[in-house]
C-alpha atoms as a PDB file:
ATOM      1  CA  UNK A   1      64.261 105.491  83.306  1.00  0.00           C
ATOM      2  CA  UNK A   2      66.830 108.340  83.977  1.00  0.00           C
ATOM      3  CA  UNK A   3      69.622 108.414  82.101  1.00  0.00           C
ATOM      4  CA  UNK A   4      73.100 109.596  83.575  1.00  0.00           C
ATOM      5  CA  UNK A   5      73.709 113.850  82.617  1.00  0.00           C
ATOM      6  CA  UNK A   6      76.650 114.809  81.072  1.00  0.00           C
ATOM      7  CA  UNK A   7      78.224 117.546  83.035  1.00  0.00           C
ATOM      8  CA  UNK A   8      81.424 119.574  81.114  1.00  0.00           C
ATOM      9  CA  UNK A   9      83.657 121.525  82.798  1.00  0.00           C
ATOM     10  CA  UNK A  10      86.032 124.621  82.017  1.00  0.00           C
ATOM     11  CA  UNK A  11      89.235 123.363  83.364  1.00  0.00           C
ATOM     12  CA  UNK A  12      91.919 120.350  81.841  1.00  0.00           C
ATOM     13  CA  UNK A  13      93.669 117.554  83.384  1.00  0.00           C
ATOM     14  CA  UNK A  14      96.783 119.345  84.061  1.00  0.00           C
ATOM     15  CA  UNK A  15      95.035 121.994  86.079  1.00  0.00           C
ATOM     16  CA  UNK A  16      92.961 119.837  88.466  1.00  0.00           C
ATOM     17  CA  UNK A  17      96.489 117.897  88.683  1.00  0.00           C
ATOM     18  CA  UNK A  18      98.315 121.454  89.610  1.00  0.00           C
ATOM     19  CA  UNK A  19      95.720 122.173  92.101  1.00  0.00           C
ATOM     20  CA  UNK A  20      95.203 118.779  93.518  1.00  0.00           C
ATOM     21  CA  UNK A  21      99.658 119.444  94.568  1.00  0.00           C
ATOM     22  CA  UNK A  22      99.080 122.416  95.867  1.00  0.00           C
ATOM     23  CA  UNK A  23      96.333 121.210  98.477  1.00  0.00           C
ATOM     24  CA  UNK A  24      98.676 118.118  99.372  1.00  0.00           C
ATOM     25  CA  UNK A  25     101.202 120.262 100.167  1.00  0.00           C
ATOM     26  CA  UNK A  26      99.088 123.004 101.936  1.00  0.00           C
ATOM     27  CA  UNK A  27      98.018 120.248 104.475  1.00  0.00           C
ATOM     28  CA  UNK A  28     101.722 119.841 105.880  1.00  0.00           C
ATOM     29  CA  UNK A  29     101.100 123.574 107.305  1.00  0.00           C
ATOM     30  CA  UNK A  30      97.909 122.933 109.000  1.00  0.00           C
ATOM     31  CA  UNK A  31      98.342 124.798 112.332  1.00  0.00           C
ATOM     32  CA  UNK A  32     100.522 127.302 110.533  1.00  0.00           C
ATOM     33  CA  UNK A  33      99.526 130.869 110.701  1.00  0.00           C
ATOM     34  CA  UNK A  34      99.821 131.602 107.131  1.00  0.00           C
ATOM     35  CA  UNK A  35      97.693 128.914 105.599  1.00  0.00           C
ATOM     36  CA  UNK A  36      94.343 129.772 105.610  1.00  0.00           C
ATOM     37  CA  UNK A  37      94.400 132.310 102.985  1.00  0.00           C
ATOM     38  CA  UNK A  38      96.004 129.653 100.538  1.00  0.00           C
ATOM     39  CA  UNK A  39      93.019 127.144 101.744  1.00  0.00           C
ATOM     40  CA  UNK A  40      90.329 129.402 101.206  1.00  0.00           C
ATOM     41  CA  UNK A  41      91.598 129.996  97.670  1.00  0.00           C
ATOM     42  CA  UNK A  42      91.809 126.621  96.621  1.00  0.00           C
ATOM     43  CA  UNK A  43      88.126 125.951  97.808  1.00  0.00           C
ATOM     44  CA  UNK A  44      87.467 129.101  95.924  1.00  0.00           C
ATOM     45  CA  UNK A  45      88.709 127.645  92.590  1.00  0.00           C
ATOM     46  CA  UNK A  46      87.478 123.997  93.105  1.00  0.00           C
ATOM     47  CA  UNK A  47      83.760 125.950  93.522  1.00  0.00           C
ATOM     48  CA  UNK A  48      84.448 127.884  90.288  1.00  0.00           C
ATOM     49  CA  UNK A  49      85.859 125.779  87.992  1.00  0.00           C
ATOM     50  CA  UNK A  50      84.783 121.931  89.113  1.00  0.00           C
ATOM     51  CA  UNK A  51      81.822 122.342  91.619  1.00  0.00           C
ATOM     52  CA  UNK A  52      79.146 125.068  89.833  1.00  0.00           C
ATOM     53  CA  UNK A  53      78.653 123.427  86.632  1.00  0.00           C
ATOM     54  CA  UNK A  54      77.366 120.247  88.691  1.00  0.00           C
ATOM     55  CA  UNK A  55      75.501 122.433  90.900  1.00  0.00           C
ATOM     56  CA  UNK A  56      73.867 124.349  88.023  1.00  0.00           C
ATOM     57  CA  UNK A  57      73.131 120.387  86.846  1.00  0.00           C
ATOM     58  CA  UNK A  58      71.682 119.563  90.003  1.00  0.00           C
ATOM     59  CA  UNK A  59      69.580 122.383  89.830  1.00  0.00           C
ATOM     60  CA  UNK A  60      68.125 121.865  86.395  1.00  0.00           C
ATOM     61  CA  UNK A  61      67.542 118.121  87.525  1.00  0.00           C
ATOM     62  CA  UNK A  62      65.008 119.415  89.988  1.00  0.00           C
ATOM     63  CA  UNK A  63      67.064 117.663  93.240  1.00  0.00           C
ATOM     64  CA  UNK A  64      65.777 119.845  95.954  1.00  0.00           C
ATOM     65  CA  UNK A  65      68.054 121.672  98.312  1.00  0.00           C
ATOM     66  CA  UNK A  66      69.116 119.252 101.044  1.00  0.00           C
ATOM     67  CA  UNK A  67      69.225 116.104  99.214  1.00  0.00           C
ATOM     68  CA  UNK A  68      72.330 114.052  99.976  1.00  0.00           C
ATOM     69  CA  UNK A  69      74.222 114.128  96.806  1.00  0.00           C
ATOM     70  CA  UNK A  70      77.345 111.030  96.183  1.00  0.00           C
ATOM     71  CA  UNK A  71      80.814 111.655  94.857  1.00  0.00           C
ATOM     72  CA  UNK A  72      82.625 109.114  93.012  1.00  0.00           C
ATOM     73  CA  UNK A  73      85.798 110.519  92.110  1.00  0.00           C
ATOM     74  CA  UNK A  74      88.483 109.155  89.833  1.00  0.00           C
ATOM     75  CA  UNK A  75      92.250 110.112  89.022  1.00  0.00           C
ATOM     76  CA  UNK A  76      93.482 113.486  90.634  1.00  0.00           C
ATOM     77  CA  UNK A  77      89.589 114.394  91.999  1.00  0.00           C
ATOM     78  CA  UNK A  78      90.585 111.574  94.814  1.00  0.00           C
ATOM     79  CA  UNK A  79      93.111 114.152  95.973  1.00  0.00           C
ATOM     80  CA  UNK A  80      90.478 117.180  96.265  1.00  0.00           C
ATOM     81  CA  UNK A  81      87.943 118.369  99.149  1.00  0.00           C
ATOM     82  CA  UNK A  82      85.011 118.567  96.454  1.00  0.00           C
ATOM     83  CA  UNK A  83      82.489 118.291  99.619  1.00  0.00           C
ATOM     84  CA  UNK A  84      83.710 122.046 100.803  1.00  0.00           C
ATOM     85  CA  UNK A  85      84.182 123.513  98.440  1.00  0.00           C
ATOM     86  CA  UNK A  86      83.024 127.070  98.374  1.00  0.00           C
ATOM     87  CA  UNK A  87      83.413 130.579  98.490  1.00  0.00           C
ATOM     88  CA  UNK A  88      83.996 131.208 102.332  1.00  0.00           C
ATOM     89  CA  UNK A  89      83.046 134.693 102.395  1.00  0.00           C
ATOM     90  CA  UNK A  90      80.323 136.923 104.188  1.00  0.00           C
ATOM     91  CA  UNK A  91      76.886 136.908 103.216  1.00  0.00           C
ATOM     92  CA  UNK A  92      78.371 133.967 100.641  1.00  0.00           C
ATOM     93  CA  UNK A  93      76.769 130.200 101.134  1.00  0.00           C
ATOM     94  CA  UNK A  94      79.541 127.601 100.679  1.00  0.00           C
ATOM     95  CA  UNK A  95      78.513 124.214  99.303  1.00  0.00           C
ATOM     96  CA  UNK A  96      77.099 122.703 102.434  1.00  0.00           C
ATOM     97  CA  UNK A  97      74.207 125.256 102.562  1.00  0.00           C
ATOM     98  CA  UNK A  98      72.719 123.619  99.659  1.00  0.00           C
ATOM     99  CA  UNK A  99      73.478 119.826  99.449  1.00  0.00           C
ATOM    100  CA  UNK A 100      74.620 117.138 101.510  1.00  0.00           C
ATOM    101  CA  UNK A 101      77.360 115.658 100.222  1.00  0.00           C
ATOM    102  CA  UNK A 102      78.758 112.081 100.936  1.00  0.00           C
ATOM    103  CA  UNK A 103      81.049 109.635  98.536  1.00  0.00           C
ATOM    104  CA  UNK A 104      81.557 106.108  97.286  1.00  0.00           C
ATOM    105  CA  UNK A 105      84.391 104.312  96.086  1.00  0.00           C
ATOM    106  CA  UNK A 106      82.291 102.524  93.699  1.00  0.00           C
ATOM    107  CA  UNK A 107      78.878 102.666  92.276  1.00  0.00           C
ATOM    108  CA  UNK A 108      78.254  99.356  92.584  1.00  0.00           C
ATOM    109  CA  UNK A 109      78.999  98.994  96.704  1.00  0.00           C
ATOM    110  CA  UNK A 110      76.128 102.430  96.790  1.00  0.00           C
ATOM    111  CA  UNK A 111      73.926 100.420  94.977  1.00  0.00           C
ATOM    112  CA  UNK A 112      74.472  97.555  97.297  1.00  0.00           C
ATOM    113  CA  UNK A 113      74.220  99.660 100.689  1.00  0.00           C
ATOM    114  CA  UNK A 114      70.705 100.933 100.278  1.00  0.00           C
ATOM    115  CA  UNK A 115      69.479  97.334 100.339  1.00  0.00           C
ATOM    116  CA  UNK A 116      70.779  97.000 103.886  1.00  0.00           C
ATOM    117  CA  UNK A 117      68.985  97.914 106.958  1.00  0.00           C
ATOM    118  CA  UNK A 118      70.741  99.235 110.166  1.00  0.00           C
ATOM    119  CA  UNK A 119      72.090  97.357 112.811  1.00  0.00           C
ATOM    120  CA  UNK A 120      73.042  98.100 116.465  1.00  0.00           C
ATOM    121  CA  UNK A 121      76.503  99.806 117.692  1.00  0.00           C
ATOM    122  CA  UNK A 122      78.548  97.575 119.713  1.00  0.00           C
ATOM    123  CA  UNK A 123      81.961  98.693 119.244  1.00  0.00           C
ATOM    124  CA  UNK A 124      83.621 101.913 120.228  1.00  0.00           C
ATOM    125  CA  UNK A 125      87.187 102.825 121.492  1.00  0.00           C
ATOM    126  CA  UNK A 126      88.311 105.630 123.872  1.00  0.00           C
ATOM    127  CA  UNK A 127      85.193 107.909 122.917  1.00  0.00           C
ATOM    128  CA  UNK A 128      83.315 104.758 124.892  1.00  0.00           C
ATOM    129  CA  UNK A 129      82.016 107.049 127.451  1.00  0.00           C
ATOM    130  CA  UNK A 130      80.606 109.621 125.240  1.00  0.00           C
ATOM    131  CA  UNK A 131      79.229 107.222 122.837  1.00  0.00           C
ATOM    132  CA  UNK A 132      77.889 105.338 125.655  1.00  0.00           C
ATOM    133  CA  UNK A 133      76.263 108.369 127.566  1.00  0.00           C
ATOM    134  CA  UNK A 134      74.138 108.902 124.487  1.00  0.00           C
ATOM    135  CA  UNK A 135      73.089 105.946 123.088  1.00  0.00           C
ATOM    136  CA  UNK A 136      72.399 104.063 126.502  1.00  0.00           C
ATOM    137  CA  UNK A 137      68.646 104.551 125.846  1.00  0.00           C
ATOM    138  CA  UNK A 138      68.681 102.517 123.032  1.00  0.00           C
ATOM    139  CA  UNK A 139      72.337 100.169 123.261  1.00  0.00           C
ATOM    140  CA  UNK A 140      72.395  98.059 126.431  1.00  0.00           C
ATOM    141  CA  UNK A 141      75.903  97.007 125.759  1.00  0.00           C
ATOM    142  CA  UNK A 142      79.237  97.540 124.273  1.00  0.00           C
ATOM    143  CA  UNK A 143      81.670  95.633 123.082  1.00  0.00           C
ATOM    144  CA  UNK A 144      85.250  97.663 124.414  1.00  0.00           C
ATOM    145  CA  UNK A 145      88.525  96.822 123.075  1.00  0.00           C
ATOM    146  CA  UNK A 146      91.055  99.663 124.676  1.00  0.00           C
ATOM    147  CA  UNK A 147      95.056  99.492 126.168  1.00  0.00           C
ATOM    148  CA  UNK A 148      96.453  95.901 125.952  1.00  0.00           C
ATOM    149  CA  UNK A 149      92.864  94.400 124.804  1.00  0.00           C
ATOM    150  CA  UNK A 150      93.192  96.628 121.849  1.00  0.00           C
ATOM    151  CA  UNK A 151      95.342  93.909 119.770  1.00  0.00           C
ATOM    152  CA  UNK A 152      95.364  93.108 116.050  1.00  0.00           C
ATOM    153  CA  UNK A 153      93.613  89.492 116.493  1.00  0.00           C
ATOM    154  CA  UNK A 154      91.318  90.943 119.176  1.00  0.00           C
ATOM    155  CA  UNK A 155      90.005  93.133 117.274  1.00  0.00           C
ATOM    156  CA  UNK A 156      89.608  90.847 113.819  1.00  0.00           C
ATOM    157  CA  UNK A 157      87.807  88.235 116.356  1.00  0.00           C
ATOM    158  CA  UNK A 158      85.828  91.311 117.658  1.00  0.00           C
ATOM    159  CA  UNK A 159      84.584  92.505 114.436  1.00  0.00           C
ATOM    160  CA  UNK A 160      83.306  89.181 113.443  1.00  0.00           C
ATOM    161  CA  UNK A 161      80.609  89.378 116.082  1.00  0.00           C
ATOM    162  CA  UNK A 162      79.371  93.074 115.176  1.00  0.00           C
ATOM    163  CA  UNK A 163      78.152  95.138 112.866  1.00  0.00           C
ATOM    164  CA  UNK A 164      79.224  99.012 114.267  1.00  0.00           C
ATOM    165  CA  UNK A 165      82.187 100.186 114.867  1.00  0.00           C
ATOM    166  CA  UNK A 166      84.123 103.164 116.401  1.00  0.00           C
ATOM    167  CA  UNK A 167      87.705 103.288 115.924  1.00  0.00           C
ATOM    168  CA  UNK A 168      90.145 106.097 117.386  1.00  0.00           C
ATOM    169  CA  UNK A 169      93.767 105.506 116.473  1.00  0.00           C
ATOM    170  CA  UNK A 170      96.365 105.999 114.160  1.00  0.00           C
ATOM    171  CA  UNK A 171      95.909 105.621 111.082  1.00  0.00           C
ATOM    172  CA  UNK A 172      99.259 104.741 108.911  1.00  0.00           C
ATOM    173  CA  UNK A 173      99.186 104.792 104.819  1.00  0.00           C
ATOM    174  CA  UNK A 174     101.691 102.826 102.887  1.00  0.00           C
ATOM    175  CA  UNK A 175     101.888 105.027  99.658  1.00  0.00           C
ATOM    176  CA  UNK A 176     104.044 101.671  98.871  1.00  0.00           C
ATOM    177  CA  UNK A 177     102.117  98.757  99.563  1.00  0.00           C
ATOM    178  CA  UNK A 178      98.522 100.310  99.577  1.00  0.00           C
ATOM    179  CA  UNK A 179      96.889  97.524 101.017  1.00  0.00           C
ATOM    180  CA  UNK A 180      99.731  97.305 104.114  1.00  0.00           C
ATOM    181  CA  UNK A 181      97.722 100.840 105.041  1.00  0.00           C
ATOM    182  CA  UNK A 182      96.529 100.152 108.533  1.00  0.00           C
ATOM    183  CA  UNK A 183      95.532 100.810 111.694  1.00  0.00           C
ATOM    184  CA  UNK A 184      98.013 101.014 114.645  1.00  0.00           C
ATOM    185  CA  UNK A 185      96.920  98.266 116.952  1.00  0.00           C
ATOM    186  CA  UNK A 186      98.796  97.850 120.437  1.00  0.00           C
ATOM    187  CA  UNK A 187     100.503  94.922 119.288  1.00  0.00           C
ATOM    188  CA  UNK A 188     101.003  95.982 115.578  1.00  0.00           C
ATOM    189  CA  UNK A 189      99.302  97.733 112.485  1.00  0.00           C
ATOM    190  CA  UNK A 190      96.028  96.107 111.300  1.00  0.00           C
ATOM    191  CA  UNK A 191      96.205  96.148 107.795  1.00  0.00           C
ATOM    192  CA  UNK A 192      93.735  96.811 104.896  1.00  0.00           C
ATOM    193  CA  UNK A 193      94.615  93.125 103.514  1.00  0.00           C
ATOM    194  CA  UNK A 194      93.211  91.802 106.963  1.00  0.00           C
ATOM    195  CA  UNK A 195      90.358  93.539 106.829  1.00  0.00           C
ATOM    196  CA  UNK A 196      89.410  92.675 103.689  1.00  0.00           C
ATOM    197  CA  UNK A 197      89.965  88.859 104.311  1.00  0.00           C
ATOM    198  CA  UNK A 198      87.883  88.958 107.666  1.00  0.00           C
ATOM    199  CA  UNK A 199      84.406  87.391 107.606  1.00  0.00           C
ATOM    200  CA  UNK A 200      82.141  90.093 108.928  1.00  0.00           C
ATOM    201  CA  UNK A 201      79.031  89.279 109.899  1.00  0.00           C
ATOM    202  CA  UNK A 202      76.218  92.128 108.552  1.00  0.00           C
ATOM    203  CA  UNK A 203      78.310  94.954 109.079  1.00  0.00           C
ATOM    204  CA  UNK A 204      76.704  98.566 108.671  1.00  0.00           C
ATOM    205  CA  UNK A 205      78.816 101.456 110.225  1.00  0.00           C
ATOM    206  CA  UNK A 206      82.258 102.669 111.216  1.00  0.00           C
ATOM    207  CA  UNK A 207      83.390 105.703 112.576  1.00  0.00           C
ATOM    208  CA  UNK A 208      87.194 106.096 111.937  1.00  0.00           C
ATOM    209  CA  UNK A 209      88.469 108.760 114.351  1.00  0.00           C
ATOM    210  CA  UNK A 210      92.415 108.661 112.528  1.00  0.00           C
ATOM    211  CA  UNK A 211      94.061 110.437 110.692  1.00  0.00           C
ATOM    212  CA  UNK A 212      94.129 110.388 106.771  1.00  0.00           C
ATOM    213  CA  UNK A 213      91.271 107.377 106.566  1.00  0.00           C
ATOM    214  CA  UNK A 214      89.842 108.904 103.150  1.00  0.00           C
ATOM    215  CA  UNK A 215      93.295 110.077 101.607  1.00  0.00           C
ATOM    216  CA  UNK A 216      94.551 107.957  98.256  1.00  0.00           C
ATOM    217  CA  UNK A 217      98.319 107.595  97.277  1.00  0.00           C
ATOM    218  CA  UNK A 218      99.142 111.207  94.843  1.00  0.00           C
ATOM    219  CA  UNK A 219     101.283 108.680  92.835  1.00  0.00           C
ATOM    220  CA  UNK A 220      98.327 106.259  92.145  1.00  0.00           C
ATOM    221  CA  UNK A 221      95.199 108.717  91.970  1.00  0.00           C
ATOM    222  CA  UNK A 222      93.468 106.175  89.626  1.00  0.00           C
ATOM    223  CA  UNK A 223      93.300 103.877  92.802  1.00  0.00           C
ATOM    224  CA  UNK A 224      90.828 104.763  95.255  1.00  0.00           C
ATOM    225  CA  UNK A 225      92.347 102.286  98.435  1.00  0.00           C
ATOM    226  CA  UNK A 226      92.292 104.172 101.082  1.00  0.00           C
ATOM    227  CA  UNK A 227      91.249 103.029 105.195  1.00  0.00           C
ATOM    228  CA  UNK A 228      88.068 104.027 104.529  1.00  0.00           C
ATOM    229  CA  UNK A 229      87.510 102.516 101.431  1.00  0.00           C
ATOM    230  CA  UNK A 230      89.091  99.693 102.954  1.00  0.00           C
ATOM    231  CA  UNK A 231      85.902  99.271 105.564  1.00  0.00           C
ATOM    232  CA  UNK A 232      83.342  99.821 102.098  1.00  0.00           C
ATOM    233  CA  UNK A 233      85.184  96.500 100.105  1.00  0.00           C
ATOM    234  CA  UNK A 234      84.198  94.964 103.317  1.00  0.00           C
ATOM    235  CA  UNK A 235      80.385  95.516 103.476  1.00  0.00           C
ATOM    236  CA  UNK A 236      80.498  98.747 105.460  1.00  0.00           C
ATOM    237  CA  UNK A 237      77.378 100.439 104.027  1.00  0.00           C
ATOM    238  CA  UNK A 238      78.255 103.991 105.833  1.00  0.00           C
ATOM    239  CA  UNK A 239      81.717 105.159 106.917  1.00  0.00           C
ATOM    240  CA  UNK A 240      83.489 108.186 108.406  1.00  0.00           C
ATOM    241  CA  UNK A 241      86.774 109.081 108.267  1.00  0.00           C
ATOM    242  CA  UNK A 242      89.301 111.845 107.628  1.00  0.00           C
ATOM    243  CA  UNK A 243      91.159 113.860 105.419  1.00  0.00           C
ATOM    244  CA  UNK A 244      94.126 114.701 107.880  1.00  0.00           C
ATOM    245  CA  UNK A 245      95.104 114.457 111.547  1.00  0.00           C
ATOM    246  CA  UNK A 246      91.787 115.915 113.993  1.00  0.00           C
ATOM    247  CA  UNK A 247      92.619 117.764 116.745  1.00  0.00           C
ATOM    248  CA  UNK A 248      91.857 115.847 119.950  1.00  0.00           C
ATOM    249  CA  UNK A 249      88.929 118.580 121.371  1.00  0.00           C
ATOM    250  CA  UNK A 250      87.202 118.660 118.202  1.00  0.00           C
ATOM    251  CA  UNK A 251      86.776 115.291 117.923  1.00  0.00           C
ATOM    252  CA  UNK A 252      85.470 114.981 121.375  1.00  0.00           C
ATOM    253  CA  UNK A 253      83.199 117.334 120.409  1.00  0.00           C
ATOM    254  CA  UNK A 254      82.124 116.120 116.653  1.00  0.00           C
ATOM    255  CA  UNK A 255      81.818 112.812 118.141  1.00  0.00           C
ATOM    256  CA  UNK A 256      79.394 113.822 121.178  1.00  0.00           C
ATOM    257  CA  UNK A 257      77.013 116.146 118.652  1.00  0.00           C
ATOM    258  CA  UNK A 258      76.838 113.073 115.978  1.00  0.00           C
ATOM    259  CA  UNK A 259      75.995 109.739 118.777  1.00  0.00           C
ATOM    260  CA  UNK A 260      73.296 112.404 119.989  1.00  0.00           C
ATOM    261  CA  UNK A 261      71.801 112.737 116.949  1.00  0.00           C
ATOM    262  CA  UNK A 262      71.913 109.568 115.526  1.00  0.00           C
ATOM    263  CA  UNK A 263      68.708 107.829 116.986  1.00  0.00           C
ATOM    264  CA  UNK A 264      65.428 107.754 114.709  1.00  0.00           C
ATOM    265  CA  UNK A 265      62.066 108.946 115.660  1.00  0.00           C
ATOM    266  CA  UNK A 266      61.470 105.049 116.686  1.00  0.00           C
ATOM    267  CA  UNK A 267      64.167 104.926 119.204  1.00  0.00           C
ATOM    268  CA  UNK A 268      66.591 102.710 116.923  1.00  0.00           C
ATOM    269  CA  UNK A 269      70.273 103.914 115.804  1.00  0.00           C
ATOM    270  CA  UNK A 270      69.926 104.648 111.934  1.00  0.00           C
ATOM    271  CA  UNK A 271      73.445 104.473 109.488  1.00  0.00           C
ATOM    272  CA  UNK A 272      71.438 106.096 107.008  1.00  0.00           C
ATOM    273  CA  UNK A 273      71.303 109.296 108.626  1.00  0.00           C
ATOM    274  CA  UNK A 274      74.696 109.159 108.901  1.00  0.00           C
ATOM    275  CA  UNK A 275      76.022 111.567 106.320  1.00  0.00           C
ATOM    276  CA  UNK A 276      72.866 114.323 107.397  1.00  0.00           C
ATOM    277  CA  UNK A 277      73.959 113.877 111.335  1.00  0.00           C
ATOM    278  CA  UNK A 278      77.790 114.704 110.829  1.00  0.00           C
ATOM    279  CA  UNK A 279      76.752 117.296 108.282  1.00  0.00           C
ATOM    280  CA  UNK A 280      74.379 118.897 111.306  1.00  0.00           C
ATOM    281  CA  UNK A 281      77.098 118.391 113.668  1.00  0.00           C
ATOM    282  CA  UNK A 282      80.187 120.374 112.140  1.00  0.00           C
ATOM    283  CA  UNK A 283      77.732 123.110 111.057  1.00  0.00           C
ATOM    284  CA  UNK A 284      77.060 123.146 114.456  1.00  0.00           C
ATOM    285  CA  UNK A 285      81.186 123.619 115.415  1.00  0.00           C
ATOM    286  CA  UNK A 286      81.935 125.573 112.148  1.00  0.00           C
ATOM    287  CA  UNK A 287      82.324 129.134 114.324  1.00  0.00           C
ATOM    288  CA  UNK A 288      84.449 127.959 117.262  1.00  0.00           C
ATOM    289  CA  UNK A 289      86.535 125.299 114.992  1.00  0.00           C
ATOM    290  CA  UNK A 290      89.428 126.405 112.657  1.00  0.00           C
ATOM    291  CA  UNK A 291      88.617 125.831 109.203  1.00  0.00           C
ATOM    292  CA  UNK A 292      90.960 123.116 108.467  1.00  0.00           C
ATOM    293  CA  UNK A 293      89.199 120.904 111.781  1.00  0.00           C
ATOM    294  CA  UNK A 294      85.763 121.679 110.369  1.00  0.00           C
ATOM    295  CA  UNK A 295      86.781 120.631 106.558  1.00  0.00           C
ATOM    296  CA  UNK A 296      88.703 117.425 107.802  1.00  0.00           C
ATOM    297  CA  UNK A 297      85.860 114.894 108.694  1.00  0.00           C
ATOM    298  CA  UNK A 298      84.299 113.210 105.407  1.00  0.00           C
ATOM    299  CA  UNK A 299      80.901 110.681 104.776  1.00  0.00           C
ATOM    300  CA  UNK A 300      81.270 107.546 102.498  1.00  0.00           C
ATOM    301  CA  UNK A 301      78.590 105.184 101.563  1.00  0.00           C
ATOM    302  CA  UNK A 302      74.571 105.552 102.314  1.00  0.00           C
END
């Protein structure tokens, strides 16, 4: 039996708190020219003072390089890129060199999710025909919900008959009302109380291509409710979402690179590999990308 490792760490709750503010607020200058200097440094100090000591940990656990490694985080660590964190210099390996990293809102739903095996993609939006173009040898059909189709009881009934889903739209948090967060719908936001509510039927994957899907409320960091989170309460084993808005061509391309990649050796479409396949594909974008578009896209579940 292993028993859970007790990792301390040289900082205090009011100083994870400071920094969590000052990343909230650095990502309403995204596009700026001044703020990736300021970025850089807070990755810098999450690596120092929150992200080495579990590192070392890892290390002295004998988990090999290249394992897939789950956060859980509680209170202010909600509010933080942990996955990237790093020192983002030359001839200096940032996090991502050494582990895969993923998250969970909850032990309990990880546990769950690797009992589950993988199920077939059915459901995509506008990404449809690059989603389609590589994964026609294995997917015969889709289920399509786009324009007027794309309504808030079309899409519950939709979801009730599959188990993969790919969602670009707007994502809308209610700092407020948490579970009012939704989805912008042509006919009106789908909300997080909806989703819970619905009845799905086996369902394994979602790809959430909107903005600030794995983002929880700064004035409730204790609750982790967030879209993505949201899809995990439901039964989602594996979800993707993001930390702030994604620029239109990089999600294009994020999205191509990951569907390619995302078939087994046996020809089948594999959730599991989810979290290695979207590591592999922004590692793949990381040089042509500005940093705050390769950062932005985060793994939750198995």
């Amino acid at each position: 039996m292993e028993y859970p490792v007790h990792v301390p760490l040289d900082t205090t709750q009011a100083e994870v708190s400071e920094l969590s503010s000052e990343f909230q607020s650095l990502t309403e200058e995204f596009g700026s020219s001044h703020y990736q200097l300021k970025l850089i440094s807070i990755l810098h100090e999450l690596l120092n003072d929150i992200i080495d000591p579990v590192v070392q940990a890892l290390g002295e656990s004998n988990v090999p390089c290249g394992s897939c490694i789950w956060w859980c985080p509680t209170a202010e660590f909600t509010l933080l890129p942990l996955y990237v964190a790093g020192p983002y210099e030359k001839k200096k390996h940032d996090l991502s060199h050494f582990y895969i990293f993923s998250y969970t809102p909850t032990l309990v739903i990880l546990i769950h999710g690797n009992l589950v095996e993988g199920k077939e993609l059915k459901c995509v939006a506008p990404e449809l025909v690059i989603v389609a173009e590589h994964l026609k040898p294995v997917v015969s059909s889709f289920t399509s919900l786009e324009d007027s189709k794309a309504t808030v009881q079309g899409t519950l009934n939709t979801l009730n008959h599959n188990q993969w889903l790919h969602l670009a739209c707007h994502g809308m948090p209610n700092w407020t009302q948490l579970f009012e967060s939704s989805f912008a719908m042509q006919d009106g936001p789908l909300m997080i109380k909806d989703i819970i509510q619905t009845n799905w039927q086996n369902p394994e994957f979602a790809f959430l291509l909107a903005c600030h899907t794995t983002v929880g409320d700064k004035e409730r960091p204790n609750e982790l409710i967030h879209l993505a989170a949201a899809m995990q309460f439901c039964r989602f084993c594996s979800v993707i979402g993001s930390m702030w808005s994604v620029d239109d061509e990089v999600a294009c391309q994020v999205v191509s690179d990951f569907y390619s990649h995302l078939i087994d050796d046996s020809g089948r479409l594999d959730s599991t590999c989810a979290a290695v396949v979207l590591h592999k594909a922004v590692k793949v974008l990381h040089k042509m990308i500005p940093l705050e578009q390769h950062i932005v896209f985060v793994h939750i579940g198995v």
